[in-house]
C-alpha atoms as a PDB file:
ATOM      1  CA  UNK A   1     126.385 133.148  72.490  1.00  0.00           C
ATOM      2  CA  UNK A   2     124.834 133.690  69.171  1.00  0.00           C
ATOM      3  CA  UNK A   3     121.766 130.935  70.360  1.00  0.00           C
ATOM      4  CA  UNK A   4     121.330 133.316  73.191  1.00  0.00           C
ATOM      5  CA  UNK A   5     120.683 136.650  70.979  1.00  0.00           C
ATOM      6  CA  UNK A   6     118.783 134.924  68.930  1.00  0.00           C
ATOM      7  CA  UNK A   7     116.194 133.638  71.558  1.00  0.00           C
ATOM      8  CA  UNK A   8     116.841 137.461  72.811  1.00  0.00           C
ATOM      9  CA  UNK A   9     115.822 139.060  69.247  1.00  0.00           C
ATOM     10  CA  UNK A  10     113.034 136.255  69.217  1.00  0.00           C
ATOM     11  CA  UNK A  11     111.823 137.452  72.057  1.00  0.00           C
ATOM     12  CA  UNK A  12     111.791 141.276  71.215  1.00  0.00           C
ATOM     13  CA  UNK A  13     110.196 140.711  68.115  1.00  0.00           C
ATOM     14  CA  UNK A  14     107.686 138.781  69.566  1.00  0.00           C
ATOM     15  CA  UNK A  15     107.004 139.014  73.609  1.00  0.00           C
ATOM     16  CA  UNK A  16     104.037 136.433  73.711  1.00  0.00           C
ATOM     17  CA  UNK A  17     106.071 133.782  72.749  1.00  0.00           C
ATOM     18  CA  UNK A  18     107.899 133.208  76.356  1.00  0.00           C
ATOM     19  CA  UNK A  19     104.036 132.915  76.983  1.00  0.00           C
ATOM     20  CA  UNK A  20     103.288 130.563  75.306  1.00  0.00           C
ATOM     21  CA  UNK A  21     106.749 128.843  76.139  1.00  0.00           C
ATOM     22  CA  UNK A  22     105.863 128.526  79.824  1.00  0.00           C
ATOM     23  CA  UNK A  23     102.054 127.581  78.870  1.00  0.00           C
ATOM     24  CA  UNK A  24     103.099 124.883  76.457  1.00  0.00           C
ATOM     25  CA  UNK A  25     104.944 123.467  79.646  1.00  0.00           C
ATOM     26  CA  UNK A  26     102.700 123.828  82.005  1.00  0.00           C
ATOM     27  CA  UNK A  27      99.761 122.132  79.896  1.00  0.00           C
ATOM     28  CA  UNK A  28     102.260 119.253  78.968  1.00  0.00           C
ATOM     29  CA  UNK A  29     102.911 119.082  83.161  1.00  0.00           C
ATOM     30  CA  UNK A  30      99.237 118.873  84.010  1.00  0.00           C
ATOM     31  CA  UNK A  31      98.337 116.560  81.243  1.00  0.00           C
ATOM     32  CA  UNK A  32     101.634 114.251  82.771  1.00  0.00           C
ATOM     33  CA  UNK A  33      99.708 114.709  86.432  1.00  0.00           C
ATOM     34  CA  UNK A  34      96.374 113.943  85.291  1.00  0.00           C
ATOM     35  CA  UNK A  35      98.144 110.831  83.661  1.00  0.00           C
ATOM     36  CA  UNK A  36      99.904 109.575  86.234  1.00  0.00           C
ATOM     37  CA  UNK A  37      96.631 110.223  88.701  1.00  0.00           C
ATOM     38  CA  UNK A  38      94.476 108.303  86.805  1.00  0.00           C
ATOM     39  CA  UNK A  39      97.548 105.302  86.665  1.00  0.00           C
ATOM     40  CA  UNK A  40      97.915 105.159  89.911  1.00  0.00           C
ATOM     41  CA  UNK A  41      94.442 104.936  90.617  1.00  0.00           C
ATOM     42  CA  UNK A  42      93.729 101.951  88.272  1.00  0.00           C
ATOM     43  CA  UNK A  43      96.586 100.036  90.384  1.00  0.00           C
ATOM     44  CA  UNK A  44      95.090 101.009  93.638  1.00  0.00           C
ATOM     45  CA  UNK A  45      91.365  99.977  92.449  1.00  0.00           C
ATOM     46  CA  UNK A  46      93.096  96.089  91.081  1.00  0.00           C
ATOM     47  CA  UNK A  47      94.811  95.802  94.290  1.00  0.00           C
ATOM     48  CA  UNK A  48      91.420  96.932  96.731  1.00  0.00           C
ATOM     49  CA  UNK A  49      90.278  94.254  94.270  1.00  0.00           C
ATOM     50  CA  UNK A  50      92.610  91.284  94.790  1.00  0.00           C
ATOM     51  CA  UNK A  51      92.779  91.927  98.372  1.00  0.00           C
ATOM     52  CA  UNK A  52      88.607  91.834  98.602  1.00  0.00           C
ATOM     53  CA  UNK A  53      88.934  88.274  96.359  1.00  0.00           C
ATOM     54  CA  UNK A  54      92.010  87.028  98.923  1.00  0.00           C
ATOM     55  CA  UNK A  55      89.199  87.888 101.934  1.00  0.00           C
ATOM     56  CA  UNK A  56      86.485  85.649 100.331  1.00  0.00           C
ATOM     57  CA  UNK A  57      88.821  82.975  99.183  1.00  0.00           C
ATOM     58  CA  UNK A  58      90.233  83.029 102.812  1.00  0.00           C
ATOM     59  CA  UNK A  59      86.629  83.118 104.363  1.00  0.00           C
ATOM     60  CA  UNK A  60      85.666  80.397 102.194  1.00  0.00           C
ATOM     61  CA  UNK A  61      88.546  77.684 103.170  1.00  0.00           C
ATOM     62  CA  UNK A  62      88.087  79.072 106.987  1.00  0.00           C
ATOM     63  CA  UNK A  63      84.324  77.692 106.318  1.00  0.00           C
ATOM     64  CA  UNK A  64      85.131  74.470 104.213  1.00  0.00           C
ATOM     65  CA  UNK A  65      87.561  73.903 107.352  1.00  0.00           C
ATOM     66  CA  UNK A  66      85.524  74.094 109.648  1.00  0.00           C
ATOM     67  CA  UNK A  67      82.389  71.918 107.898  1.00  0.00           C
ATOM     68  CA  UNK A  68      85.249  68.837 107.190  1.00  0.00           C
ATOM     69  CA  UNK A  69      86.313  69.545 110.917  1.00  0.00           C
ATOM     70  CA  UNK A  70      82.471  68.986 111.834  1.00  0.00           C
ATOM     71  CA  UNK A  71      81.847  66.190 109.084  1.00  0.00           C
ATOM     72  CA  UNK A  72      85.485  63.861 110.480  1.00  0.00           C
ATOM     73  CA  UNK A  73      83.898  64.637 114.492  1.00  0.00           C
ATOM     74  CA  UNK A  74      80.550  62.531 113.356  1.00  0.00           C
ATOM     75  CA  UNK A  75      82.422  60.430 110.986  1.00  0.00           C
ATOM     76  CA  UNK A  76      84.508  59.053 113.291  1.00  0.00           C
ATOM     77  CA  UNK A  77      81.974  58.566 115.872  1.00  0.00           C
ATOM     78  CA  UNK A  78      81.819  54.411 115.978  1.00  0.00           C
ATOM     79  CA  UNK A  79      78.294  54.572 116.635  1.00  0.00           C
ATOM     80  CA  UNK A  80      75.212  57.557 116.833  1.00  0.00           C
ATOM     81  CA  UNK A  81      74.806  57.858 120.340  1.00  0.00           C
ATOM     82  CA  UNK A  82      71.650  56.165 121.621  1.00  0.00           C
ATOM     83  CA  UNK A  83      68.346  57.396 120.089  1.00  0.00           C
ATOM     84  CA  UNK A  84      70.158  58.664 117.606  1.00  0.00           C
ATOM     85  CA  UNK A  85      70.276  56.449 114.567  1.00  0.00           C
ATOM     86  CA  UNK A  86      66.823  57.722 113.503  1.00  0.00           C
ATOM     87  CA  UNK A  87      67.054  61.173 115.015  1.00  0.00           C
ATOM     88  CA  UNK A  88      66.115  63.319 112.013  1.00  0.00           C
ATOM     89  CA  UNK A  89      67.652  66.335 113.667  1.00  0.00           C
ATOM     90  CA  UNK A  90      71.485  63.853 114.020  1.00  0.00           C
ATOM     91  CA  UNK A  91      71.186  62.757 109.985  1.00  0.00           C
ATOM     92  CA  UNK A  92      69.748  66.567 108.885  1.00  0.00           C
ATOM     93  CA  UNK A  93      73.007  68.202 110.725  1.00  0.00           C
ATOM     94  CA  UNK A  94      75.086  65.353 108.578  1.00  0.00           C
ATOM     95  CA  UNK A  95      73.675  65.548 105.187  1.00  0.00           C
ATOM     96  CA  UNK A  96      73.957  69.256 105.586  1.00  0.00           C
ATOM     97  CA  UNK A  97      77.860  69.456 106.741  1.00  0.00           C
ATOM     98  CA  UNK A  98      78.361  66.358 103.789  1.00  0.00           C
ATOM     99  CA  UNK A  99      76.854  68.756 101.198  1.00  0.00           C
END
C-alpha cells in the first residue's frame, strides 16, 4: 500500500511523469519492432540467397548430366558411323561435350 501512495503523491507532484512513463515504453517497443524487422529480414535475404545458389548448383549438375549422358552415347559407339571419322561437324560436337 505505501508503494501505491507513493507512485500516487509522485504523480500529483508531478503529472508529466506517467507521460513520460508510457513514452519511455512505447519508444523502447518500437525500437524492439524496428529490431526484430530488420532481423528477420537479414534471415529472409540469406535464405532467398541459398535457395538462388541451390537453383544454379542444381542447374549446373542437370547440365553436367546431361553433357556425360551425351559424351558415354558417342563413347560407346564401337565405330563413327560411315563418313564420319573425318566429319568435322561428328569430332566438333565431341570435343565440345568432352570439354
Amino acid at each position: 500500500m505505501a508503494m501505491i501512495d507513493a507512485f500516487d503523491s509522485l504523480l500529483k507532484a508531478h503529472p508529466s511523469f506517467l507521460l513520460l512513463c508510457l513514452g519511455l515504453i512505447s519508444l523502447g517497443a518500437t525500437f524492439w519492432t524496428v529490431n526484430r524487422t530488420r532481423k528477420s529480414e537479414k534471415e529472409r535475404q540469406q535464405f532467398e540467397r541459398l535457395m538462388k545458389i541451390s537453383e544454379f548448383r542444381q542447374a549446373w549438375i542437370n547440365d553436367l548430366h546431361e553433357s556425360l549422358a551425351d559424351y558415354h552415347n558417342i563413347g560407346i559407339t564401337p565405330e563413327p558411323q560411315p563418313g564420319q571419322e573425318n566429319n568435322p561437324v561428328f569430332n566438333k560436337e565431341l570435343y565440345k561435350i568432352g570439354t
